[in-house]
Protein backbone atom coordinates (compact mmCIF):
# COMPACT_ATOMS: atom_id res chain seq x y z
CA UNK A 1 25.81 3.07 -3.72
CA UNK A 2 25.02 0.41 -6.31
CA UNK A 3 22.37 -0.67 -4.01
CA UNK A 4 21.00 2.32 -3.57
CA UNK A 5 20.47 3.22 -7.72
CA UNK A 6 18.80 -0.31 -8.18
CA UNK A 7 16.70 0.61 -5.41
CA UNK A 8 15.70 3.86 -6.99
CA UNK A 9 15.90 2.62 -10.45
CA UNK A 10 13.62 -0.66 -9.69
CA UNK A 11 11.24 2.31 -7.14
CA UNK A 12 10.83 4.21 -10.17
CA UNK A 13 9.41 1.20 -12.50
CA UNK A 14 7.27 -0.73 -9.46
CA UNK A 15 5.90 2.74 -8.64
CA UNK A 16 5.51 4.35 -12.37
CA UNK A 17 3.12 0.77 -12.32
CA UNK A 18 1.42 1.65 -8.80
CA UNK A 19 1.35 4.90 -9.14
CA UNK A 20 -0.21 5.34 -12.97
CA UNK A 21 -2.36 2.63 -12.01
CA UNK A 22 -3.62 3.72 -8.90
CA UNK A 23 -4.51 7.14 -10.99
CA UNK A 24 -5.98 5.05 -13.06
CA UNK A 25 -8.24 3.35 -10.57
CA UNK A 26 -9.28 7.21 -9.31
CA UNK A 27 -10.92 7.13 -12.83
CA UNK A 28 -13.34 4.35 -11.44
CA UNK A 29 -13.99 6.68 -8.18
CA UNK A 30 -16.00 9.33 -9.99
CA UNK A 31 -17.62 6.99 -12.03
CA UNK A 32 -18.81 5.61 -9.58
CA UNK A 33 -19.62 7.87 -7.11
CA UNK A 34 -21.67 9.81 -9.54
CA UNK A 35 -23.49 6.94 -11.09
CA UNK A 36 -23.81 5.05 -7.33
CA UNK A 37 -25.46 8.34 -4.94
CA UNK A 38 -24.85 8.64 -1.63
CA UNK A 39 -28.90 7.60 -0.97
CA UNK A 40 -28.29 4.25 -2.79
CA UNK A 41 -25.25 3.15 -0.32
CA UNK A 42 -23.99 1.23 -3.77
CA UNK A 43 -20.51 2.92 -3.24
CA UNK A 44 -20.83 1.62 0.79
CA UNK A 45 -21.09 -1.96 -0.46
CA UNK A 46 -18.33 -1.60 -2.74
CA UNK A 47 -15.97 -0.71 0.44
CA UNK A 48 -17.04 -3.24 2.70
CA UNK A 49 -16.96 -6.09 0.41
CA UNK A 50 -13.31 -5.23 -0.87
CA UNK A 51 -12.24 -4.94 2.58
CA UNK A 52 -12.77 -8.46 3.10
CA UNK A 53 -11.41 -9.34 0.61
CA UNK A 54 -8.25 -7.25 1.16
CA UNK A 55 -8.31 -9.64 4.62
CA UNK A 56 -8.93 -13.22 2.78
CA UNK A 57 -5.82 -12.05 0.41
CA UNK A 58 -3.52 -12.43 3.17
CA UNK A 59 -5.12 -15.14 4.98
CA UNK A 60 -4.55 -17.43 1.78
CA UNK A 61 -1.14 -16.35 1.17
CA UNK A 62 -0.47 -17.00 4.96
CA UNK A 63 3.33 -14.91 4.66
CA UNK A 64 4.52 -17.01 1.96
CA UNK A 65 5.30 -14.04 -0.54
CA UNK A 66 8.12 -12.99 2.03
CA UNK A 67 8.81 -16.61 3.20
CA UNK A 68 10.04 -16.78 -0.75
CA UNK A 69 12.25 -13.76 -0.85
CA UNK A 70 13.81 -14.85 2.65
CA UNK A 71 14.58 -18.43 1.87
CA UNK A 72 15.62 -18.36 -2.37
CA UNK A 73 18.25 -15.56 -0.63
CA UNK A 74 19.68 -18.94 1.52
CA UNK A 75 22.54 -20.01 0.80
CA UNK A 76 21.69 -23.61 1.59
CA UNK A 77 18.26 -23.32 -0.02
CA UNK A 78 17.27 -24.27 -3.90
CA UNK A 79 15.49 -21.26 -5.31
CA UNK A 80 13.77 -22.86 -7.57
CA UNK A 81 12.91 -25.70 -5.26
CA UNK A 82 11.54 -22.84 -2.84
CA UNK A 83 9.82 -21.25 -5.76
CA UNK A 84 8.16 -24.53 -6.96
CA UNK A 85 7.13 -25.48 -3.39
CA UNK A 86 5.26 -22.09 -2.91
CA UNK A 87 4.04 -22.45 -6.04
CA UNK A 88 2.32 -26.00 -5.00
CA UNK A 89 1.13 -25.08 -1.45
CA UNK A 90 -0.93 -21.37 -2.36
CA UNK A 91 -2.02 -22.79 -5.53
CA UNK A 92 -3.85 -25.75 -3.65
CA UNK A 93 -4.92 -23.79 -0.50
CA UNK A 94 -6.75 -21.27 -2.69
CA UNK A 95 -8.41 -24.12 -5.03
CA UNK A 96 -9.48 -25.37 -1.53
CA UNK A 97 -11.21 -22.20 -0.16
CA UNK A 98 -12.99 -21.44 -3.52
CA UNK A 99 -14.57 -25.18 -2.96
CA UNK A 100 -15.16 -24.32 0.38
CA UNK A 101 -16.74 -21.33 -0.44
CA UNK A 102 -18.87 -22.49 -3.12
CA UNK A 103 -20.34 -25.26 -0.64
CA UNK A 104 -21.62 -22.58 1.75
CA UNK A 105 -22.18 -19.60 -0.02
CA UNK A 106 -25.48 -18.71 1.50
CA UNK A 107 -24.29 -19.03 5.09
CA UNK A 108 -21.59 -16.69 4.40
CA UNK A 109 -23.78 -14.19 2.66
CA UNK A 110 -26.06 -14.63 5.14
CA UNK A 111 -23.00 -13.05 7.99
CA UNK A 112 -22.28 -11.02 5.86
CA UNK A 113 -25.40 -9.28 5.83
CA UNK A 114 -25.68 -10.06 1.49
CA UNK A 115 -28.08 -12.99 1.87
CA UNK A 116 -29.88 -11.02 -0.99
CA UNK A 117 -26.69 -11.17 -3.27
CA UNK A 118 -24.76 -14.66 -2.58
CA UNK A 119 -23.25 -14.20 -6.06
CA UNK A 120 -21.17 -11.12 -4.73
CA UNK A 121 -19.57 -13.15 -2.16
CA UNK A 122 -19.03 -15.64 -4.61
CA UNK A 123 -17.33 -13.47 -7.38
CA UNK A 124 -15.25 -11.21 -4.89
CA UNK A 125 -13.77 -14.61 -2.57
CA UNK A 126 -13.02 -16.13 -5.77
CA UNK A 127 -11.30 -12.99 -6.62
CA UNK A 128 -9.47 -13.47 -3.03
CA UNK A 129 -8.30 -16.64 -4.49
CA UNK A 130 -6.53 -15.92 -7.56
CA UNK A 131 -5.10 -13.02 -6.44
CA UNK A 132 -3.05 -15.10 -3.74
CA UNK A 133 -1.88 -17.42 -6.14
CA UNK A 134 -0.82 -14.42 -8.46
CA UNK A 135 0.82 -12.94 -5.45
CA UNK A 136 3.57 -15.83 -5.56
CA UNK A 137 3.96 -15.35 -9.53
CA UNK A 138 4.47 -11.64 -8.80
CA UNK A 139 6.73 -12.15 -6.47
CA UNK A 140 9.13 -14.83 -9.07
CA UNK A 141 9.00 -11.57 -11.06
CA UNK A 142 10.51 -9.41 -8.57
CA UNK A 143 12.98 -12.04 -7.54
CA UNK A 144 14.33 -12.64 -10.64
CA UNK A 145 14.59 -8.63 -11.48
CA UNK A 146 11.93 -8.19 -13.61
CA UNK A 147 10.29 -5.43 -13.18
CA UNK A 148 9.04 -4.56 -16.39
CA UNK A 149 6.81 -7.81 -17.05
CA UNK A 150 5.21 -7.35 -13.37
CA UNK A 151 4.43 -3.36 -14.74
CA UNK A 152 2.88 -4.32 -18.07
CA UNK A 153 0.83 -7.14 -16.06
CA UNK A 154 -0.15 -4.70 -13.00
CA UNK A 155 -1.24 -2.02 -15.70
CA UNK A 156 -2.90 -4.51 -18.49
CA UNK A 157 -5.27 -5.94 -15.28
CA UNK A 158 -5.80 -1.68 -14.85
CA UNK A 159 -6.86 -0.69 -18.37
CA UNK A 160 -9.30 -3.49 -19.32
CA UNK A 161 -10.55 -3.08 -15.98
CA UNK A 162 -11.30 0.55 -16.16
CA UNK A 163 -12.64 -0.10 -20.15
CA UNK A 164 -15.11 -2.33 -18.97
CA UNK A 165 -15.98 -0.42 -16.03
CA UNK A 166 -16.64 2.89 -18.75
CA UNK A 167 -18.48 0.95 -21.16
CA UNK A 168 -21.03 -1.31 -18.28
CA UNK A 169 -21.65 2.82 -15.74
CA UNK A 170 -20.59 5.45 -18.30
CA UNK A 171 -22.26 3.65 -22.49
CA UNK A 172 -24.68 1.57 -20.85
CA UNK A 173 -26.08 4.16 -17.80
CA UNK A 174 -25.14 0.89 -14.94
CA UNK A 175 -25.55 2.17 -11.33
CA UNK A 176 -24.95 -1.26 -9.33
CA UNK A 177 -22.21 -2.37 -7.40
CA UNK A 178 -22.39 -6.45 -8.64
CA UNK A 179 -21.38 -5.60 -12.17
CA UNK A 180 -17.95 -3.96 -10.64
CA UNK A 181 -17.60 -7.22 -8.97
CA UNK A 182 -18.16 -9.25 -12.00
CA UNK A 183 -15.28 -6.96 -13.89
CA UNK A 184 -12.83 -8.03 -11.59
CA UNK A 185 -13.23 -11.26 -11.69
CA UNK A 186 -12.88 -11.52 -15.09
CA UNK A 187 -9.80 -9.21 -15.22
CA UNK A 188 -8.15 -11.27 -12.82
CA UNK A 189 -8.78 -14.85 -14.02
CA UNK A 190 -7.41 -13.06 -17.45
CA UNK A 191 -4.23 -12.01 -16.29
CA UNK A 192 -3.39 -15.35 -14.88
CA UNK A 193 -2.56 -16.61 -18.30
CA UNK A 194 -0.28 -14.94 -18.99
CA UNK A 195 2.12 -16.16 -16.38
CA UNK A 196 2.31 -19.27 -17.92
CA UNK A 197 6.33 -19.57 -18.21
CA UNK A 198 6.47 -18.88 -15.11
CA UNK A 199 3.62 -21.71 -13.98
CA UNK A 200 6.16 -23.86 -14.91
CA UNK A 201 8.32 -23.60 -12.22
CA UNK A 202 5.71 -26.32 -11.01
CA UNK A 203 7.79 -28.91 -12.46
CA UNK A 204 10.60 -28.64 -10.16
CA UNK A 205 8.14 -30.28 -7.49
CA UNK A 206 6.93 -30.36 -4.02
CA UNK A 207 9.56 -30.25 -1.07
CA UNK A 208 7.45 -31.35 2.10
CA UNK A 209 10.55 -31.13 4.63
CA UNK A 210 10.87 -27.46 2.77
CA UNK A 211 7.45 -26.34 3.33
CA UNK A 212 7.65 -27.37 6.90
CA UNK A 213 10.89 -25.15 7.48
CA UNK A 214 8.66 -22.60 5.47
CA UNK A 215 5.81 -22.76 7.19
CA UNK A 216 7.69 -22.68 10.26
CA UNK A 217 8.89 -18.92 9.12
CA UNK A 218 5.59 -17.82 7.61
CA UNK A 219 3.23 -18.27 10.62
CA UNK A 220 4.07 -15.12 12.33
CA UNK A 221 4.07 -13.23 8.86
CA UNK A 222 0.53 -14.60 8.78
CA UNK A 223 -0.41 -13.02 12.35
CA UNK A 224 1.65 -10.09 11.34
CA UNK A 225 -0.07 -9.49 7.93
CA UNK A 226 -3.87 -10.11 9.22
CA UNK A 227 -3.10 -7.83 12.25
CA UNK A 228 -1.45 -5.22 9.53
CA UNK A 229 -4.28 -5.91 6.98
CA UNK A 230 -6.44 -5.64 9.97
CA UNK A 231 -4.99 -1.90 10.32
CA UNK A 232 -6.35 -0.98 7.36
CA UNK A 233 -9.58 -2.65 6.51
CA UNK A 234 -10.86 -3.42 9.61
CA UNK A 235 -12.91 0.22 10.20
CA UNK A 236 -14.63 -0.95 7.16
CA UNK A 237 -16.06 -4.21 8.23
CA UNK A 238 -17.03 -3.36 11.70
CA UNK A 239 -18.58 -0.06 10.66
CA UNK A 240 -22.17 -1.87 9.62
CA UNK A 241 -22.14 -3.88 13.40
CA UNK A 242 -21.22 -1.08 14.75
CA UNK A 243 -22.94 1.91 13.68
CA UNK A 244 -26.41 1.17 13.78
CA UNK A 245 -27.99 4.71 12.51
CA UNK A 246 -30.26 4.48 9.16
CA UNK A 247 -27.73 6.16 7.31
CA UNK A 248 -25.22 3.51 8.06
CA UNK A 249 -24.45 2.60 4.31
CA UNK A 250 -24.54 6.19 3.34
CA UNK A 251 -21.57 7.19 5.89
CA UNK A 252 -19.72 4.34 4.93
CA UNK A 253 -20.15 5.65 1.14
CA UNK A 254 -18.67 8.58 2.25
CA UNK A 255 -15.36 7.42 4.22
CA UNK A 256 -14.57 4.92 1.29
CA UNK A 257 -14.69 7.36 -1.47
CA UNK A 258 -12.53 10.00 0.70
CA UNK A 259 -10.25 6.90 1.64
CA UNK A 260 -9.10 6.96 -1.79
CA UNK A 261 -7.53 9.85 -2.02
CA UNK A 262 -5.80 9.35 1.43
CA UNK A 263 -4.09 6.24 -0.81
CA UNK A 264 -1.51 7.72 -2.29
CA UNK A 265 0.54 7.03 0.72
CA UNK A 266 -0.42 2.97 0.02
CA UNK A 267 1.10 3.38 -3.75
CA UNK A 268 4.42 4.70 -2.22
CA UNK A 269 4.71 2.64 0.37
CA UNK A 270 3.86 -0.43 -2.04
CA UNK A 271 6.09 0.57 -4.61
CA UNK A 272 9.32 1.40 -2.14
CA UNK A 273 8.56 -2.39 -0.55
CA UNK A 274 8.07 -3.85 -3.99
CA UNK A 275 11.86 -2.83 -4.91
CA UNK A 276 13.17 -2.93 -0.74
CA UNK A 277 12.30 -6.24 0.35
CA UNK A 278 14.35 -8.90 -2.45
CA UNK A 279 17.34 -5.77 -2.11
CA UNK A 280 17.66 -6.26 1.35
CA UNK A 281 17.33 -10.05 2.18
CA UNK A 282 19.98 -9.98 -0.72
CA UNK A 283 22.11 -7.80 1.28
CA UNK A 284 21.09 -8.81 4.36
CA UNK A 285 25.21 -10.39 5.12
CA UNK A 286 26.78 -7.16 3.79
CA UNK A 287 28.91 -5.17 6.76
CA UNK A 288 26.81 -1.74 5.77
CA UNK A 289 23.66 -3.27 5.60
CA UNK A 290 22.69 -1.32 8.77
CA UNK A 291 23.59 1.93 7.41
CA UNK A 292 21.84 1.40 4.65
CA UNK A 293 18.40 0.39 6.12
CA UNK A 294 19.16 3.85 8.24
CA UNK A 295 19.88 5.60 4.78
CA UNK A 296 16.85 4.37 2.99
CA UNK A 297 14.20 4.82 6.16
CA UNK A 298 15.28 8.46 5.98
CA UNK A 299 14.36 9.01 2.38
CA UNK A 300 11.39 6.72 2.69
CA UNK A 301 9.95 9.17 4.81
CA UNK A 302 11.32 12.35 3.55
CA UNK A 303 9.27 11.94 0.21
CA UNK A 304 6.12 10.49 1.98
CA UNK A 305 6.03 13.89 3.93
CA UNK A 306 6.80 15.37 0.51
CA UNK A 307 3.64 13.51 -0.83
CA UNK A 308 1.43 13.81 2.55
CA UNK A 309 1.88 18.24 1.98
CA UNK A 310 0.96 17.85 -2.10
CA UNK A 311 -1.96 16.21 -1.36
CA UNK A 312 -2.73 18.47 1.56
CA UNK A 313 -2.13 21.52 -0.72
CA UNK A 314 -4.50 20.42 -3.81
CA UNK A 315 -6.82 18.74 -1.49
CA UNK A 316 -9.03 20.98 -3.57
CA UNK A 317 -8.24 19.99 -6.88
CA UNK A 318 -8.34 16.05 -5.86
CA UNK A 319 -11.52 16.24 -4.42
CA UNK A 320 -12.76 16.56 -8.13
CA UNK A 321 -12.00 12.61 -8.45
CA UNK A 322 -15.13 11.80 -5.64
CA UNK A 323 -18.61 13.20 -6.47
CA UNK A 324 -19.66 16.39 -4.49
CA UNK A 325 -21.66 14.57 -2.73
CA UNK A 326 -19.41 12.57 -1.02
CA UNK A 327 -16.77 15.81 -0.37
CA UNK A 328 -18.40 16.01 3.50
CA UNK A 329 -15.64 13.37 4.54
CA UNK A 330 -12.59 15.35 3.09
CA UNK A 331 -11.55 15.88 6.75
CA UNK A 332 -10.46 12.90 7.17
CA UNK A 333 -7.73 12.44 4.50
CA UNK A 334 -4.74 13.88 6.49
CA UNK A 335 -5.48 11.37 9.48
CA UNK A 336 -5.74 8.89 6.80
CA UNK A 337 -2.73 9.88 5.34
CA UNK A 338 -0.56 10.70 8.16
CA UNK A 339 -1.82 6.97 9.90
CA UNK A 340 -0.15 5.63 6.20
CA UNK A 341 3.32 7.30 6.66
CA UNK A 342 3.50 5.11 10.06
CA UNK A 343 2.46 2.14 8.35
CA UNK A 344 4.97 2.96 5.63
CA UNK A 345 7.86 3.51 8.81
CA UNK A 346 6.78 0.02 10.80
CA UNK A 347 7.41 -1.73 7.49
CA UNK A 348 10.92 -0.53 7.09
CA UNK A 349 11.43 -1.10 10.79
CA UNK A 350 9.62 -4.40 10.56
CA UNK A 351 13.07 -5.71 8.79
CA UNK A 352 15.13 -6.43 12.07
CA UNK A 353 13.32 -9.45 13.30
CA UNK A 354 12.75 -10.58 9.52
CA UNK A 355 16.51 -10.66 9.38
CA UNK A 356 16.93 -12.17 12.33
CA UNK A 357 14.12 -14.61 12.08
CA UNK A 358 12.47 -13.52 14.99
CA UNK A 359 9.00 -12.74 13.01
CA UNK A 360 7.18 -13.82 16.09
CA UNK A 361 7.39 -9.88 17.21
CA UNK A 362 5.74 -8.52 14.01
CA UNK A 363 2.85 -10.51 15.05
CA UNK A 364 2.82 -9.33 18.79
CA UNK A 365 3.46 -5.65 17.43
CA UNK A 366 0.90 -5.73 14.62
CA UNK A 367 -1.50 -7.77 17.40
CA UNK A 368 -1.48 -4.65 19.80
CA UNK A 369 -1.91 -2.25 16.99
CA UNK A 370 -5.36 -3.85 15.30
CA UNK A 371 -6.21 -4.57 19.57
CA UNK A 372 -6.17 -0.26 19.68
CA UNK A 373 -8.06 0.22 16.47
CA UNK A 374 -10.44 -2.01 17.59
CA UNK A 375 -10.65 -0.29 20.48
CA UNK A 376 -11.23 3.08 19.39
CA UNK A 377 -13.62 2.16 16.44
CA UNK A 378 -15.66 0.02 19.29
CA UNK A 379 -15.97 3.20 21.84
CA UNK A 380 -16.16 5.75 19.21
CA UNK A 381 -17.62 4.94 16.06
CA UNK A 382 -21.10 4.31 17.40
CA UNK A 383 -21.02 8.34 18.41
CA UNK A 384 -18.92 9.90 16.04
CA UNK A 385 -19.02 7.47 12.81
CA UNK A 386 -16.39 7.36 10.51
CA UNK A 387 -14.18 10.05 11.83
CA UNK A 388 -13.87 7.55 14.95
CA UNK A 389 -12.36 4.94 12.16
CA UNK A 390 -9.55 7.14 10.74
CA UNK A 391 -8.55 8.11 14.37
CA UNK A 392 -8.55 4.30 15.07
CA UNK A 393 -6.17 3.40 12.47
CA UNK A 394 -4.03 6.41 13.46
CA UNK A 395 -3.74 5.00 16.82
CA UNK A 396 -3.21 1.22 15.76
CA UNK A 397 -0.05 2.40 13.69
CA UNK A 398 1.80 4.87 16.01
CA UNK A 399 1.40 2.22 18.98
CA UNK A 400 2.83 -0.62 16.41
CA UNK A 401 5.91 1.71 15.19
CA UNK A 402 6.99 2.98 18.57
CA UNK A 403 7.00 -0.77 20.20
CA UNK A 404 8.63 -2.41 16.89
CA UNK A 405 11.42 0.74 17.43
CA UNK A 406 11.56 0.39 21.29
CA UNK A 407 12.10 -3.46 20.80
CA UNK A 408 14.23 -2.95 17.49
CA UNK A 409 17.04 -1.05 19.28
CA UNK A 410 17.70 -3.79 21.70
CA UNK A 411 17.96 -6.98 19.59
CA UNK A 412 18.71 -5.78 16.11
CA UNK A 413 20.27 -1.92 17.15
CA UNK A 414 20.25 0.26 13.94
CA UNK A 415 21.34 4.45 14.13
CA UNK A 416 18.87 5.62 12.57
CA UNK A 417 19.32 9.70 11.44
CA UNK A 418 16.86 10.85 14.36
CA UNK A 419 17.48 14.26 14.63
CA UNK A 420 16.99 15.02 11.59
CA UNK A 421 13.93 12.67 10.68
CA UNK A 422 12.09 14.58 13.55
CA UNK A 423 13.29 18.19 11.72
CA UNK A 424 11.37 17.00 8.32
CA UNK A 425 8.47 15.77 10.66
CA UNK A 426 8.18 18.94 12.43
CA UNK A 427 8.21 20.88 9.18
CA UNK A 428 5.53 18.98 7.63
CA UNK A 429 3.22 19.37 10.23
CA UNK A 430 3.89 23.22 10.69
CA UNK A 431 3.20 23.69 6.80
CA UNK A 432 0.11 20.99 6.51
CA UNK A 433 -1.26 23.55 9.10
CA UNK A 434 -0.71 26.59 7.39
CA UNK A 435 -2.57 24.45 4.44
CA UNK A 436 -5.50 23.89 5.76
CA UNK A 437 -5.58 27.39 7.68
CA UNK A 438 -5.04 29.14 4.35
CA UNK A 439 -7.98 26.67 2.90
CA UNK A 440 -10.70 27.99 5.99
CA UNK A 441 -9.42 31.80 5.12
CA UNK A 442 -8.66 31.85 1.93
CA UNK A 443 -10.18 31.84 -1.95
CA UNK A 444 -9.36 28.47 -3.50
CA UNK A 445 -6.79 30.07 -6.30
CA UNK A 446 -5.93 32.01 -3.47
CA UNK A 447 -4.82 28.99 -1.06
CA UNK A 448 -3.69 27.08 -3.95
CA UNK A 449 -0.83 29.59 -4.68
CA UNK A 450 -0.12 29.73 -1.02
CA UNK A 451 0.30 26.20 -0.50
CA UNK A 452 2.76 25.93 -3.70
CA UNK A 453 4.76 27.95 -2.42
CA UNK A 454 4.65 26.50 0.77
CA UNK A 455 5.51 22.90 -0.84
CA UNK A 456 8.43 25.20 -3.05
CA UNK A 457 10.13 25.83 0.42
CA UNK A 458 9.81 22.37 1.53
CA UNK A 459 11.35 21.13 -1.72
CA UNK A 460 14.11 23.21 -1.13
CA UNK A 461 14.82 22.45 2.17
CA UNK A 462 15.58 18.49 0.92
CA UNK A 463 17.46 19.54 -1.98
CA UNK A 464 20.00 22.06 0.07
CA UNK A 465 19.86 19.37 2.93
CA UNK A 466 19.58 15.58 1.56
CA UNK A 467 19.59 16.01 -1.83
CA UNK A 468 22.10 18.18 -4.09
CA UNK A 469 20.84 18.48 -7.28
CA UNK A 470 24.43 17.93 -8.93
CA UNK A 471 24.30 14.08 -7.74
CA UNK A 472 20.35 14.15 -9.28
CA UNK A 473 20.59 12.04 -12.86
CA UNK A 474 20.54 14.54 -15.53
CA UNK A 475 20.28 17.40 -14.15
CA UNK A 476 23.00 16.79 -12.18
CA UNK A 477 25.10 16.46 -15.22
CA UNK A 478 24.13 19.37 -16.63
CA UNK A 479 25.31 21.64 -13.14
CA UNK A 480 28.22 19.58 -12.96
CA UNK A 481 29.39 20.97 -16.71
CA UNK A 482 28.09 24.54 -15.72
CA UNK A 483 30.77 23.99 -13.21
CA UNK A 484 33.64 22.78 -14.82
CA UNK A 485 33.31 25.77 -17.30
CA UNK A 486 32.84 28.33 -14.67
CA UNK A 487 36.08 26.36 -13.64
CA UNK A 488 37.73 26.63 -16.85
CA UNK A 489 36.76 29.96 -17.73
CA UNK A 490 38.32 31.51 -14.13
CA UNK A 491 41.15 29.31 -14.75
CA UNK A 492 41.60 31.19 -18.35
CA UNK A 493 41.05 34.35 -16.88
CA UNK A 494 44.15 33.78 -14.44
CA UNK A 495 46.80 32.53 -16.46
């Protein structure tokens, strides 16, 4: 149980950072999408570009952020040692590519179809570059419990971001996407300074023998994590190759500004693994650490359903953050969405051959998945555009949960609650389709009351089934003393 309230406790702060600062980052979506129109394709740039560099961010950490958690948890292992040695090798290998980089800019703008604007490429894989060295820093921060430093830091990069993004589009009348670009990388180069206590965990040196066991572990992470980054971002790089209409840059506007509000399922799912992964290579020797990976999958996806119908019901409030132009794509958000909630289950089940040091099948899993999106996007997307692309990652994620289950259960068996995962499941769905029924048939204030109520019954179903409110912090205390004087007061009446 103690396990469980650091869990929720550290959730709470990691996501209270994610989630305010994703909101926070919706404040750049309007901005945008009203100052960048549809016509321009400004917004479509924007989306491709960052999905690359989503990709290069896990390339040049190559699996080394969980490669830290699993081996300071060692017994035989030197944290610091481990820390230091992490430290060395993504540090280096990201000075490397920015040389790299810098030596043949042109040819990679030229790929990249922004031979006209090297200096975006430039700015962005630079970007790429200090964010993976961050990522280790970050990561020192939630090994060593500290939540509250790696908030503030998350939300400081957030706010100057979004005041220099208000003053450049919203006081100076900006309407190009290399100025965004620019932002960032000044944000992020900022940010890095402040980590200098711990940038000197460098002095505890460079363990070659170390990084070789390391490296060793971290491979398949790296397959696993460009397949799973793959998942995500890969729609958004092949959609230019493959969609050859005239509108091309326009559609992919379109399904990058509805993406975002699809990523609400990302913040949860980021926060919950932010706080999960150090708890449970920590615990990873306990006798009930089974039952609790069981325990915690089943609440992981009880509130992302919770969070899947919310957005469902406002979908027409939300779509206030995107311009109206772009509000043709809405349809795609619950695909979106629902294809998150898998990727949010695979990563919980993803733990049994991290545990067991078998990572080898998160790369074969994750492999198959991003081989099906590709798949998909290829045969589809040049017919039905981006539609094809959230149906694509939908696919990708349901084939790489069943097989890391199906495989799961035999080398690393865990009984997880199925019965009653597949009740919530069932729920949702029913109710997400009385949504969106009640949205084609109904007024907006009209639907909008429906759905609340709607989402009221859901809610209550959890707390009368999974969650009593007397065990909630708080309020729970509060019912628990209602009790004891009903108690006390029956008592009195009898004697």
């Amino acid at each position: 149980m103690a396990n469980i309230k650091s869990l929720a406790r550290d959730t709470a702060i990691y996501g209270l950072s994610s989630i305010v600062g994703r909101f926070l980052n919706y404040l750049l979506v309007p901005i945008y999408t009203q100052k960048m129109s549809v016509e321009s394709g400004e917004y479509g740039v924007i989306t491709n570009v960052y999905a690359y560099v989503a990709l290069l961010l896990v390339i040049l950490t190559y699996g080394m952020e969980t490669t830290f958690f699993r081996f300071a948890n060692k017994q035989d292992e030197n944290p610091e040692k481990v820390y230091s040695t992490a430290l060395w090798t993504v540090g280096a290998t990201s000075l490397l590519f920015i040389v790299v980089t810098m030596l043949n800019l042109q040819p990679i703008a030229n790929l990249m179809q922004y031979g006209d604007h090297p200096d975006y490429i430039a700015c962005m894989f630079t970007v790429a570059a200090i964010d993976a060295f961050q990522c280790i820093l970050f990561a020192y921060l939630r090994y060593q419990k500290r939540p509250i430093k790696f908030a503030v830091l998350k939300l400081l990069f957030i706010f100057v971001n979004i005041m220099l993004n208000l003053i450049y589009y919203v006081g100076m009348g900006g309407s190009d996407a290399g100025t965004a670009f620019y932002i960032n990388l000044f944000c992020t180069s900022a940010i890095t300074f402040f980590f200098w206590k711990e940038m000197q965990g460098f002095r505890h040196g460079f363990d070659a023998k170390l990084l070789k066991r390391m490296l060793h572990y971290a491979w398949p992470i790296l397959v696993l994590g460009i397949a799973g980054i793959l998942n995500q971002t890969a729609d958004k790089m092949l959609f230019p190759y493959l969609y050859r209409e005239p509108d091309m840059k326009q559609q992919l506007a379109i399904y990058g500004a509805v993406f975002k509000i699809a990523m609400i399922m990302a913040m949860i799912t980021q926060a919950f693994r932010f706080a999960y992964e150090p708890i449970v290579f920590g615990k990873s020797q306990d006798k009930d650490s089974k039952e609790y990976l069981a325990m915690a999958m089943k609440y992981f996806l009880i509130f992302t359903l919770l969070a899947f119908l919310v957005v469902v019901a406002y979908i027409d409030l939300l779509k206030l953050l995107i311009g109206s132009d772009y509000w043709v794509g809405l349809r795609v958000v619950p695909i979106v969405m629902a294809a998150e909630i898998m990727m949010g289950v695979y990563f919980n089940l993803s733990f049994w051959y991290k545990l067991i040091d078998k990572t080898i099948w998160g790369a074969i899993f994750s492999g198959i998945g991003c081989a099906v999106l590709f798949a998909v996007n290829i045969v589809f997307v040049p017919r039905y555009g981006y539609i094809a692309c959230a149906w694509g990652g939908f696919a990708g994620y349901l084939t790489a949960m069943l097989l890391s289950y199906i495989v799961g259960q035999k080398y690393y068996p865990i009984a997880y609650p199925l019965k009653s995962m597949a009740v919530y499941v069932a729920i949702a769905a029913l109710f997400s389709v009385l949504m969106m029924l009640g949205r084609e048939h109904l007024p907006v204030w009209a639907s909008i009351i429906l759905n609340t109520a709607i989402l009221g019954a859901f809610a209550a179903h959890i707390i009368h089934h999974d969650l009593p409110l007397e065990k909630l912090p708080v309020v729970g205390n509060y019912i628990k003393k209602k009790k004891n004087d009903v108690k006390s007061t029956e008592k009195g009446s009898f004697s």
